[in-house]
Protein backbone atom coordinates (compact mmCIF):
# COMPACT_ATOMS: atom_id res chain seq x y z
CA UNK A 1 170.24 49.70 110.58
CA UNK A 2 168.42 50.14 107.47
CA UNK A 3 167.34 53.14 106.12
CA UNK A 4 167.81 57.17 107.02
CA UNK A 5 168.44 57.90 110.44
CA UNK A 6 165.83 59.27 113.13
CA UNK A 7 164.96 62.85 111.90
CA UNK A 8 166.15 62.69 108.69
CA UNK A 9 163.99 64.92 106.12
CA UNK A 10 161.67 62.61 104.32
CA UNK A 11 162.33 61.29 100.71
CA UNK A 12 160.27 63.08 99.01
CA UNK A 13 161.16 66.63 100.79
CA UNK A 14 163.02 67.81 97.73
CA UNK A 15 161.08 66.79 94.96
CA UNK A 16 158.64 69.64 92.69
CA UNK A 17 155.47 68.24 93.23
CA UNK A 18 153.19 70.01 89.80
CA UNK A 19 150.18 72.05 90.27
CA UNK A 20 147.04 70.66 89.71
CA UNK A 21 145.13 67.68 91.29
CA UNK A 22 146.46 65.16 94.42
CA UNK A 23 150.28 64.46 93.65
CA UNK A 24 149.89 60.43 93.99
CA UNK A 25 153.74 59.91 93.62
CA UNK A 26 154.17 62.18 96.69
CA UNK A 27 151.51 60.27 98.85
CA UNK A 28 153.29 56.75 97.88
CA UNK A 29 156.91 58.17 99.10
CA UNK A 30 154.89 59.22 102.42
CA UNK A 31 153.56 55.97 102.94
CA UNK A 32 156.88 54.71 102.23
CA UNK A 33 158.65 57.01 104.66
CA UNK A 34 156.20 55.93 107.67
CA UNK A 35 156.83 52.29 106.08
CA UNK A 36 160.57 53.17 106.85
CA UNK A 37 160.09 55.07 110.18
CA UNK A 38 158.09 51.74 111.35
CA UNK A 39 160.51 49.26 110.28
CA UNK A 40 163.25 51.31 112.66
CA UNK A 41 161.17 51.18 115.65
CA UNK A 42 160.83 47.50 114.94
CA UNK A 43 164.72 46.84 114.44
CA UNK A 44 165.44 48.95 117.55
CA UNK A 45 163.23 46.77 119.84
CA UNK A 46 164.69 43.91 118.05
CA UNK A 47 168.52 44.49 118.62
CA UNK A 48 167.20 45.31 122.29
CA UNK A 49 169.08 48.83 121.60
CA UNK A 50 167.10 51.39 124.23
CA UNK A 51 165.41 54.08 122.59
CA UNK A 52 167.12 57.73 123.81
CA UNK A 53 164.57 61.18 124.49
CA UNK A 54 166.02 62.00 121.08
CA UNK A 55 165.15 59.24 119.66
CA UNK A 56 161.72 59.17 120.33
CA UNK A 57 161.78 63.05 119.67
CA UNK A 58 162.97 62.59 116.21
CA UNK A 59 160.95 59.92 115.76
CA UNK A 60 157.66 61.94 116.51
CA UNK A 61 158.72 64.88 114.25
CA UNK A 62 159.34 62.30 111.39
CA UNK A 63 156.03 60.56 111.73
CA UNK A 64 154.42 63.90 112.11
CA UNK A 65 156.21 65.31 109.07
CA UNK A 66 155.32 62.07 106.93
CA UNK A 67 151.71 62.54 108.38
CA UNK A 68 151.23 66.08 107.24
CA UNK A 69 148.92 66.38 104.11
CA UNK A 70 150.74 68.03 101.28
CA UNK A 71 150.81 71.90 100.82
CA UNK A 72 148.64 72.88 98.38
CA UNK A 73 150.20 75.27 95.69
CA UNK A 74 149.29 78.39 94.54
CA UNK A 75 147.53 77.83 91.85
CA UNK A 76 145.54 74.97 93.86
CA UNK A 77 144.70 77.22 96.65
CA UNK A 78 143.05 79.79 93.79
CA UNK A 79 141.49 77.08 92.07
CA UNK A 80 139.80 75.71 95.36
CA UNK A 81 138.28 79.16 96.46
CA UNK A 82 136.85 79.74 92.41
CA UNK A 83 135.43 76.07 92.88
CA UNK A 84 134.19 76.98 96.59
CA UNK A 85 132.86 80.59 95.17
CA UNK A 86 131.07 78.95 91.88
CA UNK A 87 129.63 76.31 94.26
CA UNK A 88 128.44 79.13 96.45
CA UNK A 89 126.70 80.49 93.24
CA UNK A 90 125.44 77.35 92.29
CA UNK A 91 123.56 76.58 95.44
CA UNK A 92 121.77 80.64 95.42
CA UNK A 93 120.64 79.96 91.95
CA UNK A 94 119.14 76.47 92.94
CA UNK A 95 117.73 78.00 95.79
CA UNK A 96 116.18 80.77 93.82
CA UNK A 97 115.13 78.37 91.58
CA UNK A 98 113.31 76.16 94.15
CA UNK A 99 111.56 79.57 95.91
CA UNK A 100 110.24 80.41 92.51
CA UNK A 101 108.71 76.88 91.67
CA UNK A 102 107.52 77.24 94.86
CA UNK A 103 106.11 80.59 94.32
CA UNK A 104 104.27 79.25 90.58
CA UNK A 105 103.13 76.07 92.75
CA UNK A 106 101.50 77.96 95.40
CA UNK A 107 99.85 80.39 93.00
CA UNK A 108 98.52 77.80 90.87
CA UNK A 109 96.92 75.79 93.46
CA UNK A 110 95.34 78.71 95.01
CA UNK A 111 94.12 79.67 91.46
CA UNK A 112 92.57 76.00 90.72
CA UNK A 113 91.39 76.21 93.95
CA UNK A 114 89.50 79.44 94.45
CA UNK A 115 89.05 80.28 91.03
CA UNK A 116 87.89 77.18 89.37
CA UNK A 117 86.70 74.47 92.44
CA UNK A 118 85.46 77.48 94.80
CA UNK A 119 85.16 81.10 94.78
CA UNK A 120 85.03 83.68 97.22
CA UNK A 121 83.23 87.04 97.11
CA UNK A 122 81.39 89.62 99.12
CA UNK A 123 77.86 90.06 99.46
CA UNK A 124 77.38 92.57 96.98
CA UNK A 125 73.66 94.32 98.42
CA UNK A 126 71.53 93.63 101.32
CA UNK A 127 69.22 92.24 98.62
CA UNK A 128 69.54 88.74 100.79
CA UNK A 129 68.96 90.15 104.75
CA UNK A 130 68.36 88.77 106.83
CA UNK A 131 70.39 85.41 106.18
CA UNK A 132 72.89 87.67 104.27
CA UNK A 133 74.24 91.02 104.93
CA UNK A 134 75.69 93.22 102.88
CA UNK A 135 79.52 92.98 103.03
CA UNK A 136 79.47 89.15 104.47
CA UNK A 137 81.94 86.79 103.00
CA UNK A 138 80.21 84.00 100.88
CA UNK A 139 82.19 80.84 99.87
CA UNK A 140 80.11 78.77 96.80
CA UNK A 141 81.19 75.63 94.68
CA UNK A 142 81.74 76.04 90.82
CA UNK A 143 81.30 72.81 90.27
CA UNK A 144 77.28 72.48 91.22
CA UNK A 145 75.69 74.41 88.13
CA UNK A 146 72.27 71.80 88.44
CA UNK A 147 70.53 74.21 90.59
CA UNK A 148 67.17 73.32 92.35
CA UNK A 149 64.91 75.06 94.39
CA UNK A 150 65.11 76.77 97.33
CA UNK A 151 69.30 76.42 96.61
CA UNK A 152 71.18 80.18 96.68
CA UNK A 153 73.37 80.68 94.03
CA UNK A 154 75.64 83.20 92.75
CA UNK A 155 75.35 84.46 89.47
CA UNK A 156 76.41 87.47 86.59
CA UNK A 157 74.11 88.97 84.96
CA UNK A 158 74.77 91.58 81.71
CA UNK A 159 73.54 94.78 83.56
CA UNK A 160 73.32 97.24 80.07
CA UNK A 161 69.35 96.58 80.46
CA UNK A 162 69.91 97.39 84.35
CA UNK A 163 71.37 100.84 83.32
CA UNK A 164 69.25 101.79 80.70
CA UNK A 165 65.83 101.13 83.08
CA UNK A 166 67.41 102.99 85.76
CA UNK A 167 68.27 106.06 83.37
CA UNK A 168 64.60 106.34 82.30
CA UNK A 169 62.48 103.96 84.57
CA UNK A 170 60.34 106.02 87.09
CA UNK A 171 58.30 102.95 88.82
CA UNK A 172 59.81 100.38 91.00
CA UNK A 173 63.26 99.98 90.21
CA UNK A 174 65.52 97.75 92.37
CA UNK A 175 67.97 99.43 94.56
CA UNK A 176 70.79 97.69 93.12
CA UNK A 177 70.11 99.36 89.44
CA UNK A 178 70.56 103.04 90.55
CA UNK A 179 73.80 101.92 92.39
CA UNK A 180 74.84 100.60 88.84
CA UNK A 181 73.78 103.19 87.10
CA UNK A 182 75.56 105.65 89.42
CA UNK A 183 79.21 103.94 88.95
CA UNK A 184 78.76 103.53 85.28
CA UNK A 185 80.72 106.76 84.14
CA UNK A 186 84.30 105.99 82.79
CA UNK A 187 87.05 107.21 84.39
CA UNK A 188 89.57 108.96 81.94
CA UNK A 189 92.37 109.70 84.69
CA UNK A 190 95.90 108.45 84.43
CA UNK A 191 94.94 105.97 87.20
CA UNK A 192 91.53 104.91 86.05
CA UNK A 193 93.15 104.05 82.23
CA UNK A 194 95.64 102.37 84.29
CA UNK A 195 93.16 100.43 86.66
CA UNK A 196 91.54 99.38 83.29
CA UNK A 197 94.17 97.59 81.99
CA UNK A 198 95.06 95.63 85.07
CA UNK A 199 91.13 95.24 85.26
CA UNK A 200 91.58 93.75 81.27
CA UNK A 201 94.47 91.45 82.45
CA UNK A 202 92.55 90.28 85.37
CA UNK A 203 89.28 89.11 82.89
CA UNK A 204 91.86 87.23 80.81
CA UNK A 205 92.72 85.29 83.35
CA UNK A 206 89.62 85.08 84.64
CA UNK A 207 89.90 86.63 88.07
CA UNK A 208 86.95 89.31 87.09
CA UNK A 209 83.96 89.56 85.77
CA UNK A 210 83.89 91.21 81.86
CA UNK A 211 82.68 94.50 81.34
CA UNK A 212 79.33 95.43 81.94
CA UNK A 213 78.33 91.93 84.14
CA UNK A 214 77.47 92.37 87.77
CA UNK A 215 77.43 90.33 90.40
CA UNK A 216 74.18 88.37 92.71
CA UNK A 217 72.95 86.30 95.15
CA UNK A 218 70.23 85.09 95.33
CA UNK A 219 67.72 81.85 95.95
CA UNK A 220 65.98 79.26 93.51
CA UNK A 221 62.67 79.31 93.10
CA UNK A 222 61.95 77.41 89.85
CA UNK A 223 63.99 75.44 88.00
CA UNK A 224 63.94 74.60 84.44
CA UNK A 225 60.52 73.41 82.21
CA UNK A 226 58.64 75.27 85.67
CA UNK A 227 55.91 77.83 84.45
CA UNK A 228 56.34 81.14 86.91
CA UNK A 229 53.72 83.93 88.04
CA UNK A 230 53.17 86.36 90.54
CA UNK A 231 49.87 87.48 91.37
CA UNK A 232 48.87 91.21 91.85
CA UNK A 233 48.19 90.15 95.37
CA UNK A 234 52.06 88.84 95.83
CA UNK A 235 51.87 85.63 95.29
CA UNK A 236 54.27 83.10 94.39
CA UNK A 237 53.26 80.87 91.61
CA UNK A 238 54.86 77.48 90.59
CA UNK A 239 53.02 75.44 88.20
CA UNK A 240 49.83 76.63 89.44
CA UNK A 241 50.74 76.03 93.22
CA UNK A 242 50.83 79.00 95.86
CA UNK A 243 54.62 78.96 96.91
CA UNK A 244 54.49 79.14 100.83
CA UNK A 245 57.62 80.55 102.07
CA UNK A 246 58.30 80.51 105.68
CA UNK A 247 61.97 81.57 105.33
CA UNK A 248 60.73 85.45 103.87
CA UNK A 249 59.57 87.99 106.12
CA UNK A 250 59.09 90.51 102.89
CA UNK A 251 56.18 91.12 101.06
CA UNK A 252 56.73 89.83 97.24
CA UNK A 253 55.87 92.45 94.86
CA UNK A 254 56.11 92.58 91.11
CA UNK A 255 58.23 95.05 88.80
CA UNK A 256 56.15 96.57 86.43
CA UNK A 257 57.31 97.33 83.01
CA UNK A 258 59.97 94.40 83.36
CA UNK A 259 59.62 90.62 83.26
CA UNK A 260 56.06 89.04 81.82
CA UNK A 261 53.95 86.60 83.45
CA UNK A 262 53.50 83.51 83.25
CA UNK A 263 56.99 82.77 81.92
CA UNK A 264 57.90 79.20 81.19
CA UNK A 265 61.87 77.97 82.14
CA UNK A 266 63.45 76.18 79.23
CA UNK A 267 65.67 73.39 80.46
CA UNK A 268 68.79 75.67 81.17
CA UNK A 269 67.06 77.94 82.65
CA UNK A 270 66.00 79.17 86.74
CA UNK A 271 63.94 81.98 88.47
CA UNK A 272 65.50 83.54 91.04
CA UNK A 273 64.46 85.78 93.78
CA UNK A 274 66.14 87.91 96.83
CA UNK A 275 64.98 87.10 100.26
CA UNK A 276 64.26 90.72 100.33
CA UNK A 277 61.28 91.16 98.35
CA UNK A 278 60.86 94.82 98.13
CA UNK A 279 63.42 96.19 96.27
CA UNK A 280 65.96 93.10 95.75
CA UNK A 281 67.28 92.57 92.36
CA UNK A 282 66.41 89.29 90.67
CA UNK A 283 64.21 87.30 88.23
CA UNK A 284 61.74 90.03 88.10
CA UNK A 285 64.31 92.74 87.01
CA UNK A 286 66.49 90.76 84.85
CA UNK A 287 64.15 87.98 83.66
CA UNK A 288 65.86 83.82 84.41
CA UNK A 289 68.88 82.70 84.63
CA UNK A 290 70.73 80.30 81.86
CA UNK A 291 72.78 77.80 83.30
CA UNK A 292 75.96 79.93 81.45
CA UNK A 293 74.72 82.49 84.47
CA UNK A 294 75.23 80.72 87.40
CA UNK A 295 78.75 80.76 89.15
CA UNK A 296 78.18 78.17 91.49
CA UNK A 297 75.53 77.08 94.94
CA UNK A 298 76.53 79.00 98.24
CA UNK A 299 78.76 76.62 100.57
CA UNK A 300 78.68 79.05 103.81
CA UNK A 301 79.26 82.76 104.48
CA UNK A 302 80.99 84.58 106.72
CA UNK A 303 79.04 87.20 109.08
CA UNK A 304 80.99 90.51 108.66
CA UNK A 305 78.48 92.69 109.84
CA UNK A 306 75.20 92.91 112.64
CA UNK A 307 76.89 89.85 114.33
């Protein structure tokens, strides 16, 4: 019979196997030793010799001790749980990594998205009732800056002329200018210097409006190279023609002291008036629009209020 007998401790039992990587020496003597245990099963059946219980016992607990995978050694076991810890590491970081991207991605789209495509803001007066309430959502494009008539916009207008007729203006003075003029005073608290700065980061970005520009709505009723009057009577004058407007239940009246008639639109240039005619800020307060003005043409709003 060739070879060890049944149970007898494998060849490479009592060699030092070195630290480090798979011992490849080690795995070739345990392929050899199941080569071995193989080739004695083979003779027995061969030589017709009956295999005893302890026989096939010690043949099982060679084959299982050939089998076995090598122990790792010390050093191997501590360098597979720093590998399994800095992979551990690895994958938070990447993860991090990928919720941040994310994070910058999201932000940027909604910033392209609302802040130069669309824009968002509240109704700012009641200068547009009934189609617009104060405090209703209104969504508007950017994009559409070629106004025409009878198309609401919103728009920014400088509103230092707004203060300064409110401070000393005793005729008919739009609503909307004592409200400015009100909320003008600068506010030298810890938390107002504080609120300016973030207010200063925000116009960098362009989130706000700059200092001293206020916000409007309001609809197109001329649009550049038109000639614009209204009559003592409250008329609406385009070009010579009686604007009838079925859509405004106000009586139009003019500000005295403030824009001149007839006023001529250069090419950049748009009249604009609130559907509320009686006190509503617009075109006869703060005299037309430039196309520099205008923000962008309503889309839709959203009724917040008298539903």
């Amino acid at each position: 019979m060739r070879g060890a007998p049944f149970g007898g401790a494998p060849r490479s039992a009592g060699r030092a196997r070195p630290a480090g990587a798979v011992n490849l020496a080690e795995m070739e003597d345990r392929k050899k030793e199941i080569d071995r245990i193989y080739e004695e099963l083979t003779t027995q059946r061969v030589s017709g010799r009956k295999l005893t219980e302890a026989d096939v016992k010690a043949l099982a607990e060679a084959l299982s001790e050939a089998m076995k995978p090598p122990e790792p050694s010390e050093a191997e076991r501590k360098a597979a749980e720093a590998e399994k810890k800095a992979a551990k590491k690895r994958a938070r970081r990447a993860r991090r990594r990928r919720e941040f991207i994310g994070i910058l991605l999201r932000l940027a789209v909604i910033y392209v998205l609302f802040f130069q495509i669309l824009g968002v803001t509240i109704m700012p007066s009641g200068d547009m009732s009934p189609r617009i309430d104060n405090g209703d959502l209104v969504l508007f494009y950017r994009l559409d800056r070629d106004v025409r008539a009878q198309d609401v916009i919103v728009l920014q207008k400088n509103t230092e002329k707004i203060q300064q007729a409110a401070a000393g203006q005793d005729g008919d003075v739009p609503d909307i200018a004592l409200q400015i003029s009100r909320s003008a005073a600068e506010d030298t608290s810890l938390w107002g210097k504080t609120k300016a700065a973030l207010r200063s980061a925000a116009q960098w970005l362009g989130i706000v409006r700059p200092d001293g520009m206020q916000l409007f709505v309001c609809r197109v009723v001329a649009a550049g190279g038109d000639i614009v009057e209204i009559t003592e009577g409250g008329s609406l004058i385009v070009n010579g023609n009686a604007q009838v407007e079925s859509n405004i239940f106000y009586p139009t009246t003019s500000y005295i002291g403030f824009t001149e008639y007839p006023l001529t639109l250069k090419d950049d240039e748009c009249f604009v008036m609130a559907d509320k005619r009686n006190g509503g800020a617009d075109s006869r307060f703060f005299g037309a629009v430039s196309r520099d003005e205008i923000l962008g043409s309503v889309i839709t709003i959203v009724r917040r209020n008298n539903l």
